[in-house]
Protein backbone atom coordinates (compact mmCIF):
# COMPACT_ATOMS: atom_id res chain seq x y z
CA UNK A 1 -57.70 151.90 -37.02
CA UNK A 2 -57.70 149.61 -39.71
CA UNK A 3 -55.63 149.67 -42.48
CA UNK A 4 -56.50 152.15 -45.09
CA UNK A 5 -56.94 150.45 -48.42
CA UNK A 6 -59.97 152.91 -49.54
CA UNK A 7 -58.63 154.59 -52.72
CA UNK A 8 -60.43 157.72 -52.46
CA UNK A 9 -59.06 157.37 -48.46
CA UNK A 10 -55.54 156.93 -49.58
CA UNK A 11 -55.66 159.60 -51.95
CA UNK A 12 -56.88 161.91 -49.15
CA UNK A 13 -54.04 161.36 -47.37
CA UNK A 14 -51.25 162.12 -49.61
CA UNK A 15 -53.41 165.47 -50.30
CA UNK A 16 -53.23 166.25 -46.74
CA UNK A 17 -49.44 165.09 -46.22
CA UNK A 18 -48.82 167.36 -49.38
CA UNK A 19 -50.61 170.58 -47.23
CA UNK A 20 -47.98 169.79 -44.56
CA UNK A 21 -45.42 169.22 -46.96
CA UNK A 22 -44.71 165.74 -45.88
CA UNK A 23 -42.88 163.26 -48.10
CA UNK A 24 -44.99 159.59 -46.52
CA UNK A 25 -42.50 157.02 -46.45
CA UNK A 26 -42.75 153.52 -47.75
CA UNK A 27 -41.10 151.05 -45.67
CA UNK A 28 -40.56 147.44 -47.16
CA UNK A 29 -40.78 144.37 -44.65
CA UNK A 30 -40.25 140.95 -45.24
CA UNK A 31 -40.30 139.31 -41.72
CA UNK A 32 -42.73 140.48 -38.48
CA UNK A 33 -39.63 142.14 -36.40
CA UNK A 34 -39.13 144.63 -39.46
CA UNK A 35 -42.78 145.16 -39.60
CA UNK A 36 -43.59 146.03 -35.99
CA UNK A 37 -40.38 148.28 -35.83
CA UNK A 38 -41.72 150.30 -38.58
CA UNK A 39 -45.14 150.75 -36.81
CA UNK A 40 -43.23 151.74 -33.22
CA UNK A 41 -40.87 153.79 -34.78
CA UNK A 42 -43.67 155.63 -36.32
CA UNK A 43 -45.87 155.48 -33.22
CA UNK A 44 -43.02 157.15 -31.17
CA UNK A 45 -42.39 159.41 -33.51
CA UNK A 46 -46.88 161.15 -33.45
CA UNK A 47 -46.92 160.66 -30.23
CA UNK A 48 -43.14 163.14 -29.56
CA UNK A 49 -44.78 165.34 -32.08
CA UNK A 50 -48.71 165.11 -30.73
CA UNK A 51 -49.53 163.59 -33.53
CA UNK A 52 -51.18 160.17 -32.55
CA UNK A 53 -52.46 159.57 -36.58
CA UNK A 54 -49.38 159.69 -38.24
CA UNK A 55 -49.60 158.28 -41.89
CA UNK A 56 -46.81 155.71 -42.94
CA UNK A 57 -47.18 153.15 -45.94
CA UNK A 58 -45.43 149.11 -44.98
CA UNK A 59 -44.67 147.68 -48.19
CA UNK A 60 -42.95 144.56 -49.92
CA UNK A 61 -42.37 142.82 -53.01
CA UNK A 62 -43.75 139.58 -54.08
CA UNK A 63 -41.95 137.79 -57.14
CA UNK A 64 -39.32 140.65 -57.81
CA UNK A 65 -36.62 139.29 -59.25
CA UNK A 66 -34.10 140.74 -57.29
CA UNK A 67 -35.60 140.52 -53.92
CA UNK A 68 -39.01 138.63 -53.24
CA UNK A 69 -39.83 139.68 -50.00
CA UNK A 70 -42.83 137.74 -49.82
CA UNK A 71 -41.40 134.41 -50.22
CA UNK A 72 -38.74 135.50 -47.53
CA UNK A 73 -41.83 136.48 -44.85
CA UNK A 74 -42.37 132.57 -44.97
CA UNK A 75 -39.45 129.64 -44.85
CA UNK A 76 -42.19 127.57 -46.76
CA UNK A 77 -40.45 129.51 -49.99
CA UNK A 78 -44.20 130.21 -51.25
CA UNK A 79 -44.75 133.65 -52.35
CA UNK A 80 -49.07 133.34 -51.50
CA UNK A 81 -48.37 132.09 -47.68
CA UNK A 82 -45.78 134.59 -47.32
CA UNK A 83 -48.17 137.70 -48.42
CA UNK A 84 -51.24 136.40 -46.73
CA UNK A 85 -48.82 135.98 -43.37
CA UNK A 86 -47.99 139.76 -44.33
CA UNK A 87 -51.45 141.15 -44.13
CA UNK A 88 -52.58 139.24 -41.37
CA UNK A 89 -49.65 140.47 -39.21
CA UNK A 90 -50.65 143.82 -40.35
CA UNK A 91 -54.21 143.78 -39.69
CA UNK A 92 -53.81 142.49 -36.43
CA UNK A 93 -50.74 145.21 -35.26
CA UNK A 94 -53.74 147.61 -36.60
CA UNK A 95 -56.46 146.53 -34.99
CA UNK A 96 -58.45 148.25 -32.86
CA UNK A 97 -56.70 146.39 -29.61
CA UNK A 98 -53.49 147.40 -30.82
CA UNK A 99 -50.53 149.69 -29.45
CA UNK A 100 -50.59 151.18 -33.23
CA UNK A 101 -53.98 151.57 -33.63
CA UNK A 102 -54.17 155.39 -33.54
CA UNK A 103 -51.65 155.15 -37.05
CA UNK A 104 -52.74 155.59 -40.36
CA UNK A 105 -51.36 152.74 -41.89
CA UNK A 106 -51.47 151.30 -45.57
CA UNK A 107 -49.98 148.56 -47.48
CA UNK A 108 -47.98 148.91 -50.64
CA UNK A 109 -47.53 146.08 -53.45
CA UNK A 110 -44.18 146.80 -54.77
CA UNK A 111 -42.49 146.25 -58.06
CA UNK A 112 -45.54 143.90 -59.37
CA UNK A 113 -44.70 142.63 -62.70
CA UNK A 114 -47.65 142.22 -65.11
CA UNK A 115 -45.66 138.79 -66.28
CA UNK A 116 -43.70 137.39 -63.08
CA UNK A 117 -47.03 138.24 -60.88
CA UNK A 118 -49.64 137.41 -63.08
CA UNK A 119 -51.35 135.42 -61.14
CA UNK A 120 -51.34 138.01 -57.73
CA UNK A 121 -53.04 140.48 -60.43
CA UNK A 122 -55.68 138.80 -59.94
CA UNK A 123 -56.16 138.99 -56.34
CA UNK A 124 -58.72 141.44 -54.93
CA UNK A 125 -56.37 144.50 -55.41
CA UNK A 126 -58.96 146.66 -52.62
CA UNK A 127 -56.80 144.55 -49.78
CA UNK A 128 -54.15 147.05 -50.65
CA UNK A 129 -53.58 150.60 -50.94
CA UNK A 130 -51.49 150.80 -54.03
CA UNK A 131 -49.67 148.86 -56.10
CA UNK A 132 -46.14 150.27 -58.56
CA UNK A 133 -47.48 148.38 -61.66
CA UNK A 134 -43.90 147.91 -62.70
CA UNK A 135 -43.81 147.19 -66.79
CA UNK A 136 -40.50 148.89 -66.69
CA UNK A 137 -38.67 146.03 -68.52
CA UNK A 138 -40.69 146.51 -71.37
CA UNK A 139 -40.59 148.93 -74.50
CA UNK A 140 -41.21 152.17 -73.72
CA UNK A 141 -44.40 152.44 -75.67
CA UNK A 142 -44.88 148.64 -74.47
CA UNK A 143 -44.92 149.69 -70.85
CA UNK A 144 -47.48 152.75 -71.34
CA UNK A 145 -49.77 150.03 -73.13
CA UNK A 146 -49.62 147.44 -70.16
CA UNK A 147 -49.95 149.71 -67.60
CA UNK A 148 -52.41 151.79 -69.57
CA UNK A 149 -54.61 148.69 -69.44
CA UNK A 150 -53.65 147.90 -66.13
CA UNK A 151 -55.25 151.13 -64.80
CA UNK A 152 -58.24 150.97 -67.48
CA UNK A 153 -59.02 147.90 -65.27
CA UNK A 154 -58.28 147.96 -61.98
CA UNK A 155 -58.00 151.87 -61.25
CA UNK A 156 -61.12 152.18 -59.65
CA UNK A 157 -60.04 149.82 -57.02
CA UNK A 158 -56.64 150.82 -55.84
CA UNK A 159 -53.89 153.99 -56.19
CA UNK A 160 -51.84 152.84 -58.73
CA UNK A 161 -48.23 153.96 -59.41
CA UNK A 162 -46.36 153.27 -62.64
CA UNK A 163 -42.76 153.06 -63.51
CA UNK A 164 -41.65 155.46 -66.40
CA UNK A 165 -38.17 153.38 -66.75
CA UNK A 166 -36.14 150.36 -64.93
CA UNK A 167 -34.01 151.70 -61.93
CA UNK A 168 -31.27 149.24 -62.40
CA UNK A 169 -30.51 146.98 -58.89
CA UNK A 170 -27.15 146.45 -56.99
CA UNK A 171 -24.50 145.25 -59.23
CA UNK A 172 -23.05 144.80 -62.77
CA UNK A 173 -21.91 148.05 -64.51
CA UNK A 174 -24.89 149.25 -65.51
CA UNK A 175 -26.08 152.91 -64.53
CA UNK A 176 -29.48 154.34 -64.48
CA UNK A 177 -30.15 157.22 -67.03
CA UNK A 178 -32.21 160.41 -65.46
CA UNK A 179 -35.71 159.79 -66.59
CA UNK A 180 -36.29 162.27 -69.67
CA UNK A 181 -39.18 165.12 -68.49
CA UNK A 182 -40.58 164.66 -72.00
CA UNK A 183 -40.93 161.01 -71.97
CA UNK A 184 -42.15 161.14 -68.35
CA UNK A 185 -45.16 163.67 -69.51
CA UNK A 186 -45.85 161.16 -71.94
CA UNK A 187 -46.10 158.30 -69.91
CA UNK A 188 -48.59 160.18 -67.32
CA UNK A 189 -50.58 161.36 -69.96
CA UNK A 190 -51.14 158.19 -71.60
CA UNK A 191 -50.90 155.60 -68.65
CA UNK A 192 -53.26 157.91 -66.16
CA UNK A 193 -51.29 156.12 -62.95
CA UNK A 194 -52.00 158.24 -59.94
CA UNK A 195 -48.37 158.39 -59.13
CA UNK A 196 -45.11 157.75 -61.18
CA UNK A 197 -41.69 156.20 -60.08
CA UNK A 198 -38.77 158.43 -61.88
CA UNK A 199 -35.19 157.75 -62.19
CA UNK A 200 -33.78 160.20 -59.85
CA UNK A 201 -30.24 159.17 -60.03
CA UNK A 202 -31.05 156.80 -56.94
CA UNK A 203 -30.14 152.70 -57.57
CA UNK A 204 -31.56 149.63 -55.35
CA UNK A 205 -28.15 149.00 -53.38
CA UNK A 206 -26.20 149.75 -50.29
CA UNK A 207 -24.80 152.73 -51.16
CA UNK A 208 -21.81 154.18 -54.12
CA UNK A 209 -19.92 157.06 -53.37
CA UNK A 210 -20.54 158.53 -56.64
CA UNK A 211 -24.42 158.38 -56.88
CA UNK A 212 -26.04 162.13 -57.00
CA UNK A 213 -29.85 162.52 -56.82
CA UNK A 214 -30.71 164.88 -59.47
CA UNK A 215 -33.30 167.61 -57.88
CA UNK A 216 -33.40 169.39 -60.90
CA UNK A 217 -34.59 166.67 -62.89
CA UNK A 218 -37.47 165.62 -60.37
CA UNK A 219 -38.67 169.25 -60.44
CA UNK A 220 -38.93 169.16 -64.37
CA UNK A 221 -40.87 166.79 -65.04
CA UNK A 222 -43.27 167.63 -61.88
CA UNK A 223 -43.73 170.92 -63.65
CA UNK A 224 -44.28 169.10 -67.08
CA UNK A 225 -45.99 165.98 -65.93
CA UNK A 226 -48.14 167.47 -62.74
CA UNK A 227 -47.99 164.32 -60.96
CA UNK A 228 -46.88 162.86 -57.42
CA UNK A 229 -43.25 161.67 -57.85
CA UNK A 230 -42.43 158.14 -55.93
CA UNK A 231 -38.38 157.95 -55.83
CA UNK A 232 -36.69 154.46 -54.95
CA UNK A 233 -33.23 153.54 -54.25
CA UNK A 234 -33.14 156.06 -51.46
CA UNK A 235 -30.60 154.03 -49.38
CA UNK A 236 -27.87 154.49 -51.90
CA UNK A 237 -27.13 158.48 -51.10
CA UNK A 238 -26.88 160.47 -48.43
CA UNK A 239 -29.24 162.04 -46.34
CA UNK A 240 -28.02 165.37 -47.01
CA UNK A 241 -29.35 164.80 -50.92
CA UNK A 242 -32.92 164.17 -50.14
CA UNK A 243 -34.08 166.10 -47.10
CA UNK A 244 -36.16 168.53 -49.10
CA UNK A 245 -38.15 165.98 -51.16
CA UNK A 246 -41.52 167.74 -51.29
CA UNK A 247 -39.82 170.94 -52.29
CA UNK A 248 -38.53 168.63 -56.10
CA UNK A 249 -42.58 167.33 -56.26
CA UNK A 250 -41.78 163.94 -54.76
CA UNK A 251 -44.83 162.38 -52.37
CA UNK A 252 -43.33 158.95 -51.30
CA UNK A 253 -40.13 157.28 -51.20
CA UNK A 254 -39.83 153.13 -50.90
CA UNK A 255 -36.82 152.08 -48.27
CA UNK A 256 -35.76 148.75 -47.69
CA UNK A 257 -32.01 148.51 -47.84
CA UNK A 258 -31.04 150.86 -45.05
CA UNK A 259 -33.35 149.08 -42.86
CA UNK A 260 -31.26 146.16 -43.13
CA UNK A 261 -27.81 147.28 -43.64
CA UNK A 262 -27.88 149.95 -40.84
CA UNK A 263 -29.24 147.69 -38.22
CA UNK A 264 -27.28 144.10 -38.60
CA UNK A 265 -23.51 145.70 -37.35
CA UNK A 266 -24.97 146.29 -33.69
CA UNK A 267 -26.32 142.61 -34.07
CA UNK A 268 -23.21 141.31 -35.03
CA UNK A 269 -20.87 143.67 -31.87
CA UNK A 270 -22.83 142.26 -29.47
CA UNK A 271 -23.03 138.72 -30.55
CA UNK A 272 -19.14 139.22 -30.48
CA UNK A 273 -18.70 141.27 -27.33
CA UNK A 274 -21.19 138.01 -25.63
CA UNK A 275 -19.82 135.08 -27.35
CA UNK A 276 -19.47 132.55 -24.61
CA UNK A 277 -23.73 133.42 -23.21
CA UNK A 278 -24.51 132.55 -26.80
CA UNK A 279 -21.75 129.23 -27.41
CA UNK A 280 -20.66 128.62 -23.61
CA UNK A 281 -17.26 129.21 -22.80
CA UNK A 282 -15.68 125.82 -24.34
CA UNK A 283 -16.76 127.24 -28.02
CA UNK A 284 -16.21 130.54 -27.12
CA UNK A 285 -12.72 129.44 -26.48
CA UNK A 286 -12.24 127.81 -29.98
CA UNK A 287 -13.92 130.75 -31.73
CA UNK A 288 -11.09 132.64 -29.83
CA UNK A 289 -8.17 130.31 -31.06
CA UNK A 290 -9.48 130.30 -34.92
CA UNK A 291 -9.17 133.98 -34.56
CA UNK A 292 -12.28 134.75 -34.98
CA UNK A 293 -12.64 136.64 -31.56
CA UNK A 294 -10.78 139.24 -30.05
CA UNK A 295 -9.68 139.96 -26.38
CA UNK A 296 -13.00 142.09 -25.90
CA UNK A 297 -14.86 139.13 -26.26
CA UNK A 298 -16.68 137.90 -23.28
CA UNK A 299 -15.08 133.94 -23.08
CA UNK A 300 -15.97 132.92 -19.22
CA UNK A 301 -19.42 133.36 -18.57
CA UNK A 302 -21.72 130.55 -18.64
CA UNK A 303 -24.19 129.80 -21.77
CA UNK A 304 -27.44 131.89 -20.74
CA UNK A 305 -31.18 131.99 -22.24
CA UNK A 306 -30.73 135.36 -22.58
CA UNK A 307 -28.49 135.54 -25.23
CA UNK A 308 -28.67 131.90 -26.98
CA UNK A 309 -32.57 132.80 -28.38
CA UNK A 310 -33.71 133.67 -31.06
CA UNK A 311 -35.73 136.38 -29.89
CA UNK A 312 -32.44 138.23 -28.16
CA UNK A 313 -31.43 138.89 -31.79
CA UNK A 314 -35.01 139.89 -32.91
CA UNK A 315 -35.01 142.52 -30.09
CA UNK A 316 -31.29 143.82 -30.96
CA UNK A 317 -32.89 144.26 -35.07
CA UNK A 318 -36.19 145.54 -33.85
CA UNK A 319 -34.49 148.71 -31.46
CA UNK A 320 -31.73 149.32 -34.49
CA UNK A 321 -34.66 149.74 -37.03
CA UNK A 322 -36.82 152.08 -35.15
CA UNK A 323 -33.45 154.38 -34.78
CA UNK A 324 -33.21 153.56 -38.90
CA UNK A 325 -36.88 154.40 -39.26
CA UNK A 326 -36.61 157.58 -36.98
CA UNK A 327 -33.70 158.95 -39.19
CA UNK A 328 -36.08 159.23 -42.12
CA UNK A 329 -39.18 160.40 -40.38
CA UNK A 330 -36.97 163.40 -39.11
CA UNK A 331 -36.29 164.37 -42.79
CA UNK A 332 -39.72 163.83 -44.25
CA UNK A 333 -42.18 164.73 -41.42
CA UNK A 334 -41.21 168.38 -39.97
């Protein structure tokens, strides 16, 4: 079908994920092989469960500062190429021709700053299905003002989600505080976003051993606030942490990060375990003598087109991120 941008259609959704206690994940792409994984992961997924119309949201950033996926969908560096290429890879994995047409499938804006993105806020916002209006780097009463406009004007159009406080990004010694249940009733009331993103305890990075996501806190404010939850940096804690979701009042959770961390090391084994089908056995051979092989590594066989192309590495990605993909829909979607 095609992809669900209809607010009142979106809405219905999460209303009916929420009756089957489903948490509806938010994938983040920023190339085709990471989009198309996401949509046969999912695909696999209905159709082992008898579900052919399984909901899933494919999102990704545009001039984040700390990851514009947009501009990396493109090698052209140009943030407008790289989210029209975006969409129209989308619409046509959607269509009605498609493998995936049977999935309910809509597309998230992510992290859209009211200054870095000004002038995407002015795109038709009813090609999406939400946006996180993310004033976050503001004042506190700053960012309920901006995004309080923000919805005055555009919240007919599309589900809008709004970010109570920054959830600080990989690196440097800052920590994320809990987001305060008082000061996230506030912001609800005032903003009127459809859903709000919540410091959790969650961070945007790889993963730190010492990171807790705070339940407690996420059911606290859903009793004082009343709204859907969104909770990012998902990728930095264990599984263990955040396989009962819908129970703490949280409706969708953004990924990115384990997408790419947890698929590259199989890339990277059997580039080494194939060396001399990807260099020929002359390179292979140096690569071997600089150390930078071991004995495991295949150093005879003859430089072969399946190995050397670019697409053998796509394919590697694209299997490890429908195993990434399947790990979360088991926790969400049961």
């Amino acid at each position: 079908m095609p992809l669900i941008t209809e607010k009142e259609e979106v809405l219905k959704i999460y209303q009916e994920a929420g009756k089957r206690k489903w948490v509806i994940p938010a994938f983040c792409s920023e190339n085709l092989t990471s989009t198309e994984a996401i949509l046969a992961a999912v695909k696999d997924y209905g159709d082992g469960k008898g579900i052919e119309e399984l909901p899933v949201t494919i999102a990704i950033t545009n001039l984040y500062e700390h990851r514009s996926q947009s501009m990396n969908y493109t090698h052209s560096g140009r943030w407008n190429i790289g989210l029209k290429l975006f969409l129209s890879d989308l619409k046509i994995l959607c269509g009605e021709d498609s493998t995936y047409s049977k999935l309910k499938v809509m597309v998230h804006l992510d992290h859209i700053s009211p200054l870095l993105d000004r002038e995407l806020l002015y795109w038709d916002m009813k090609m999406f299905s939400s946006i996180m209006f993310d004033a976050s780097h503001l004042p506190f009463q700053e960012n309920i003002e901006a995004t309080a406009e923000f919805v005055s004007e555009r919240g007919n159009e599309i589900v809008i989600e709004g970010a109570c406080d920054e959830i600080i990004d990989a690196g440097g010694g800052l920590v994320n505080k809990l987001t305060s249940p008082e000061k996230a009733e506030e912001y609800f009331r005032k903003t009127n976003v459809d859903f709000m993103v919540v410091n959790l305890g969650t961070e945007h990075r790889a993963g730190v051993a010492d990171l807790k996501y705070h339940g407690d806190t996420a059911r606290k404010i859903k009793k004082l606030a009343g709204c859907g939850l969104v909770l990012h940096g998902c990728s930095s804690v264990s599984s263990e942490q955040v396989k009962n979701l819908y129970d703490d009042g949280v409706c969708k959770v953004n990924i990115w990060t384990a997408l790419e961390r947890d698929s590259s090391p199989a890339l990277l084994k059997d580039m080494l375990l194939n060396a001399a089908k990807i260099t020929g056995p002359a390179r292979a051979a140096e690569l071997y003598q600089e150390r930078l092989l071991a004995d495991r590594a295949d150093l005879l066989s003859k430089v072969s087109l399946s190995h050397f192309t670019t697409s053998y590495r796509q394919k590697i990605i694209f299997e490890e991120m429908k195993k990434v993909v399947r790990s979360f829909l088991d926790l969400w979607y049961v």
